[in-house]
N, C-alpha and C. Protein backbone atom coordinates (compact mmCIF):
# COMPACT_ATOMS: atom_id res chain seq x y z
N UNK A 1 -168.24 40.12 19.55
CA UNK A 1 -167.93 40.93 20.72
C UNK A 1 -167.06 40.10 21.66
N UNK A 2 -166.27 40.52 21.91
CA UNK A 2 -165.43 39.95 23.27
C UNK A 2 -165.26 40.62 24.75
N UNK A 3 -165.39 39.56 25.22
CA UNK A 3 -165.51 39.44 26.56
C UNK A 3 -164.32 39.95 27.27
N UNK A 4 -164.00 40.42 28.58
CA UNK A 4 -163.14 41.01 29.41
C UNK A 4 -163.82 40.74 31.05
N UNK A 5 -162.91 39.93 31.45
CA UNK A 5 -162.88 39.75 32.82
C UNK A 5 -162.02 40.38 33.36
N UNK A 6 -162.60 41.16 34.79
CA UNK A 6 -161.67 42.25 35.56
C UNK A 6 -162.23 41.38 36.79
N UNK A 7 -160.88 41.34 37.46
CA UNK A 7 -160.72 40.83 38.62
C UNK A 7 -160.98 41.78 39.81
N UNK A 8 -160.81 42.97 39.58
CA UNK A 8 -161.11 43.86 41.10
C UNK A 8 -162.70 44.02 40.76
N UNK A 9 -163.10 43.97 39.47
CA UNK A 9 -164.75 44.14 39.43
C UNK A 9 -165.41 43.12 40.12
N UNK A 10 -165.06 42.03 39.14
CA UNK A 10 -165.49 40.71 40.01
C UNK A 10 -165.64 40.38 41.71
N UNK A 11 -164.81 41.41 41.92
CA UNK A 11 -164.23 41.01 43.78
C UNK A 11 -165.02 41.87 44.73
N UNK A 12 -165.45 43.21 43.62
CA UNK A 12 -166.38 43.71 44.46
C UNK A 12 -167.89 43.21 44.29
N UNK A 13 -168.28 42.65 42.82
CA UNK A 13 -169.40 42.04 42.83
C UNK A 13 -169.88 40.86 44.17
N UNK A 14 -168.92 40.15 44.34
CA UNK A 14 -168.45 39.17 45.22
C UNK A 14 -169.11 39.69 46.46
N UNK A 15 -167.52 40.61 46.86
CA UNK A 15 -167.81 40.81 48.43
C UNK A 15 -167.47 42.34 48.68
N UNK A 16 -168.40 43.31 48.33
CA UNK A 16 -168.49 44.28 48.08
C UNK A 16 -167.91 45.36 49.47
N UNK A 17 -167.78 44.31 50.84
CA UNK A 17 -167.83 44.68 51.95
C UNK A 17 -165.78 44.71 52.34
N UNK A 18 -165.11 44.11 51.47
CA UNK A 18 -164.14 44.18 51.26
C UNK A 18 -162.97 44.49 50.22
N UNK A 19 -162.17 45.03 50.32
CA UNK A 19 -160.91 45.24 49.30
C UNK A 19 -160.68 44.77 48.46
N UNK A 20 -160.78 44.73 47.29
CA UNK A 20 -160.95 44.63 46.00
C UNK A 20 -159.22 44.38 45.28
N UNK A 21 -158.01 45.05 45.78
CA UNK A 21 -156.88 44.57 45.14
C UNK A 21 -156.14 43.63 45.06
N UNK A 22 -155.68 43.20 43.95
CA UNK A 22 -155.33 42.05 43.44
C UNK A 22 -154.50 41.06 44.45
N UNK A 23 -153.45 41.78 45.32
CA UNK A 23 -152.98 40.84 46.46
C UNK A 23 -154.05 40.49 47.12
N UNK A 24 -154.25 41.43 48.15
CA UNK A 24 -155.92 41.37 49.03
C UNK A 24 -156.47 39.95 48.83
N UNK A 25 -157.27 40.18 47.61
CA UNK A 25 -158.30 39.55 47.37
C UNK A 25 -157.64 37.86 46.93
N UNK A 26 -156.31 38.06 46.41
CA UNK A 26 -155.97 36.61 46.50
C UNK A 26 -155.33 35.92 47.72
N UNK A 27 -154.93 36.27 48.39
CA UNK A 27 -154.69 36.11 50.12
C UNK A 27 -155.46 35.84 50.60
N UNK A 28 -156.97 36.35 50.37
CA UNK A 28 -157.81 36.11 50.76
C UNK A 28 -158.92 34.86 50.46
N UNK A 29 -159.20 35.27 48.62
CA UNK A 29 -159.78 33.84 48.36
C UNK A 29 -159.13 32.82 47.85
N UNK A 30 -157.46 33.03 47.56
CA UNK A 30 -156.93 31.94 47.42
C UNK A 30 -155.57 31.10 48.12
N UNK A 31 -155.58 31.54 49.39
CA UNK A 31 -155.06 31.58 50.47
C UNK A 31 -153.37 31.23 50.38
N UNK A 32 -153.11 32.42 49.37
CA UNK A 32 -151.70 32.79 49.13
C UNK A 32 -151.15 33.83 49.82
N UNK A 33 -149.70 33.59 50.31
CA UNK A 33 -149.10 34.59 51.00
C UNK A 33 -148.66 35.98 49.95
N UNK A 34 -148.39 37.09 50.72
CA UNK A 34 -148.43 38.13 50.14
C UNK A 34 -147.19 38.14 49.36
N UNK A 35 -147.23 39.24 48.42
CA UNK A 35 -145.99 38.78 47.22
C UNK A 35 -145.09 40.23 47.01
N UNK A 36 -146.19 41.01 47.30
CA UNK A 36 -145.54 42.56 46.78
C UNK A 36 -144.63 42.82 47.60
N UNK A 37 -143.90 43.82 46.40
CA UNK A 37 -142.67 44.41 46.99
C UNK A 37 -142.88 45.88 47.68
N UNK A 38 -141.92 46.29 48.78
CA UNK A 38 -141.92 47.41 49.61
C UNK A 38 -142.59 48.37 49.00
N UNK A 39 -143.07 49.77 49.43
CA UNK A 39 -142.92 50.88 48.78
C UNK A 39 -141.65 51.62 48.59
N UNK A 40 -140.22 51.17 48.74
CA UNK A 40 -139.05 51.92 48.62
C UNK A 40 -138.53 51.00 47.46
N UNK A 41 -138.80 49.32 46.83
CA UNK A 41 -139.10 48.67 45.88
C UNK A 41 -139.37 48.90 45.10
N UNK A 42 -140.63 49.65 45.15
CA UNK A 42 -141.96 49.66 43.96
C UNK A 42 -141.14 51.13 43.32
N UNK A 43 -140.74 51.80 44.28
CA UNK A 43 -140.09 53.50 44.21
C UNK A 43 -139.47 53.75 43.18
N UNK A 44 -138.25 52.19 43.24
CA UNK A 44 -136.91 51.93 42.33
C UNK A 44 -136.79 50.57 41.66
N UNK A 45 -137.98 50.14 40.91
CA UNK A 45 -138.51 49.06 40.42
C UNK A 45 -137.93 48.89 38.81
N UNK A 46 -137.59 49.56 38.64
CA UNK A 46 -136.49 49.86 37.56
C UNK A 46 -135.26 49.35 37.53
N UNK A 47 -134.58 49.41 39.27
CA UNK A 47 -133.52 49.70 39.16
C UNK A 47 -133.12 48.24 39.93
N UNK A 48 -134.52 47.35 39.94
CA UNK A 48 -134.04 45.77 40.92
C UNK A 48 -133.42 44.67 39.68
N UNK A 49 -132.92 43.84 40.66
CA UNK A 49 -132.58 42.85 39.59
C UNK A 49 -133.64 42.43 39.11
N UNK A 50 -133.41 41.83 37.56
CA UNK A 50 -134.14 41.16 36.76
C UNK A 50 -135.80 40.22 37.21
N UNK A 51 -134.29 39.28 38.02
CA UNK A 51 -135.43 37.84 38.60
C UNK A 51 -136.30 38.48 39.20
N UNK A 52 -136.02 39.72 40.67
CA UNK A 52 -137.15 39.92 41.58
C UNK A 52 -138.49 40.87 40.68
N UNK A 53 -137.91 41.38 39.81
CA UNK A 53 -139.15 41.79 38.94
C UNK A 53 -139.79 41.08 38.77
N UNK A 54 -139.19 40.29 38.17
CA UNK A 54 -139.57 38.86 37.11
C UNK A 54 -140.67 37.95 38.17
N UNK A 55 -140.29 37.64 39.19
CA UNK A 55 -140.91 37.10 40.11
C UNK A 55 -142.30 37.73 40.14
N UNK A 56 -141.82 39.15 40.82
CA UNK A 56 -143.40 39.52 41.30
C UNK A 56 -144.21 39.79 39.96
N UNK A 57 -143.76 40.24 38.96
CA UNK A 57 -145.08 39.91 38.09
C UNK A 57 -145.55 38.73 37.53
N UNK A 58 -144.69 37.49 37.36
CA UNK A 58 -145.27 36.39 37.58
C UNK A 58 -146.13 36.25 38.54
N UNK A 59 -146.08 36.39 39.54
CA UNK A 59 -147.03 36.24 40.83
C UNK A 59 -148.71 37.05 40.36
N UNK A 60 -148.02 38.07 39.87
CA UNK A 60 -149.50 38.79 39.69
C UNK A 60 -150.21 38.33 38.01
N UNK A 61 -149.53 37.83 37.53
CA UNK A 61 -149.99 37.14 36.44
C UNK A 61 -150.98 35.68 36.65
N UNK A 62 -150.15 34.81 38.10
CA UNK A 62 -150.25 33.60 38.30
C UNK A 62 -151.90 34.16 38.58
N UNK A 63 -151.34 35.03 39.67
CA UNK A 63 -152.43 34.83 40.96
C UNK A 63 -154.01 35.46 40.12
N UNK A 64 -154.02 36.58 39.45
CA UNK A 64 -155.11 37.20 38.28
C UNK A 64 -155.56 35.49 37.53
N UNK A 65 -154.84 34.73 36.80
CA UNK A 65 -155.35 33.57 36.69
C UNK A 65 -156.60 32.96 37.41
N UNK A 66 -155.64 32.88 38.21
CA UNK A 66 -156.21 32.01 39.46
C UNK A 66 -157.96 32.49 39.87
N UNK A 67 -157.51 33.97 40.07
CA UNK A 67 -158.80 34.05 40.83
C UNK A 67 -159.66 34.65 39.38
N UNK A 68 -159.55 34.50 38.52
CA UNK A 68 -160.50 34.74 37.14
C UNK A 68 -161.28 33.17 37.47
N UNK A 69 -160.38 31.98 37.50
CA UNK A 69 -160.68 30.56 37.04
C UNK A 69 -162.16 30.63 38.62
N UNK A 70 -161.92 31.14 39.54
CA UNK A 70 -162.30 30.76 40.89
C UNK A 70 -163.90 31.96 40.78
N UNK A 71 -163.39 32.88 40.52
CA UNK A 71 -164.25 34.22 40.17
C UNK A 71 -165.53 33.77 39.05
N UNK A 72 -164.93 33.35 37.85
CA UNK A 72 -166.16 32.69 37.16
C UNK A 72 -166.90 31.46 37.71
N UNK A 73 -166.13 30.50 38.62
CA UNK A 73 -167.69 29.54 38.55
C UNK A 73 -168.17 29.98 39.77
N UNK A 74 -168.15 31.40 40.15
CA UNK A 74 -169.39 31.95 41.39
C UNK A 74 -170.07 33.05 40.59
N UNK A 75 -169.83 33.00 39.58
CA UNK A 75 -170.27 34.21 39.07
C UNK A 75 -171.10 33.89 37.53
N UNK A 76 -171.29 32.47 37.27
CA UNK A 76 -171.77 32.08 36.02
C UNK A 76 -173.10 31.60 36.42
């Protein structure tokens, strides 16, 4: 059987009294500045250059890392 770690689950297990999405919660417990792009961005996210895609889902790749690594040793 394999295992699956969810990060907005985890965040409400946590701190059930707060916001659960993936920026949010890493701004919060891992005291990174915010990364996402506009809603007129996100609109025409298709239509941005390469890199700034490229960027922000790195970011949300990095940052899901991050707070999995931080999320399990409060949660083991």
């Amino acid at each position: 059987c394999r295992f699956i770690w969810d990060t907005m689950l985890a965040a409400r297990l946590l701190r059930s009294d707060l916001p659960a999405d993936l920026e949010l919660v890493a701004m919060r417990e891992l005291d990174v500045p915010a990364w996402s792009l506009t809603p007129d961005q996100m609109a025409r996210i298709q239509l941005l250059p390469v890199d700034v895609v490229a960027s922000y889902c790195a970011k949300d790749c990095w940052h899901t890392r991050e707070l999995y690594r931080k999320q399990k040793q409060c949660l083991d």
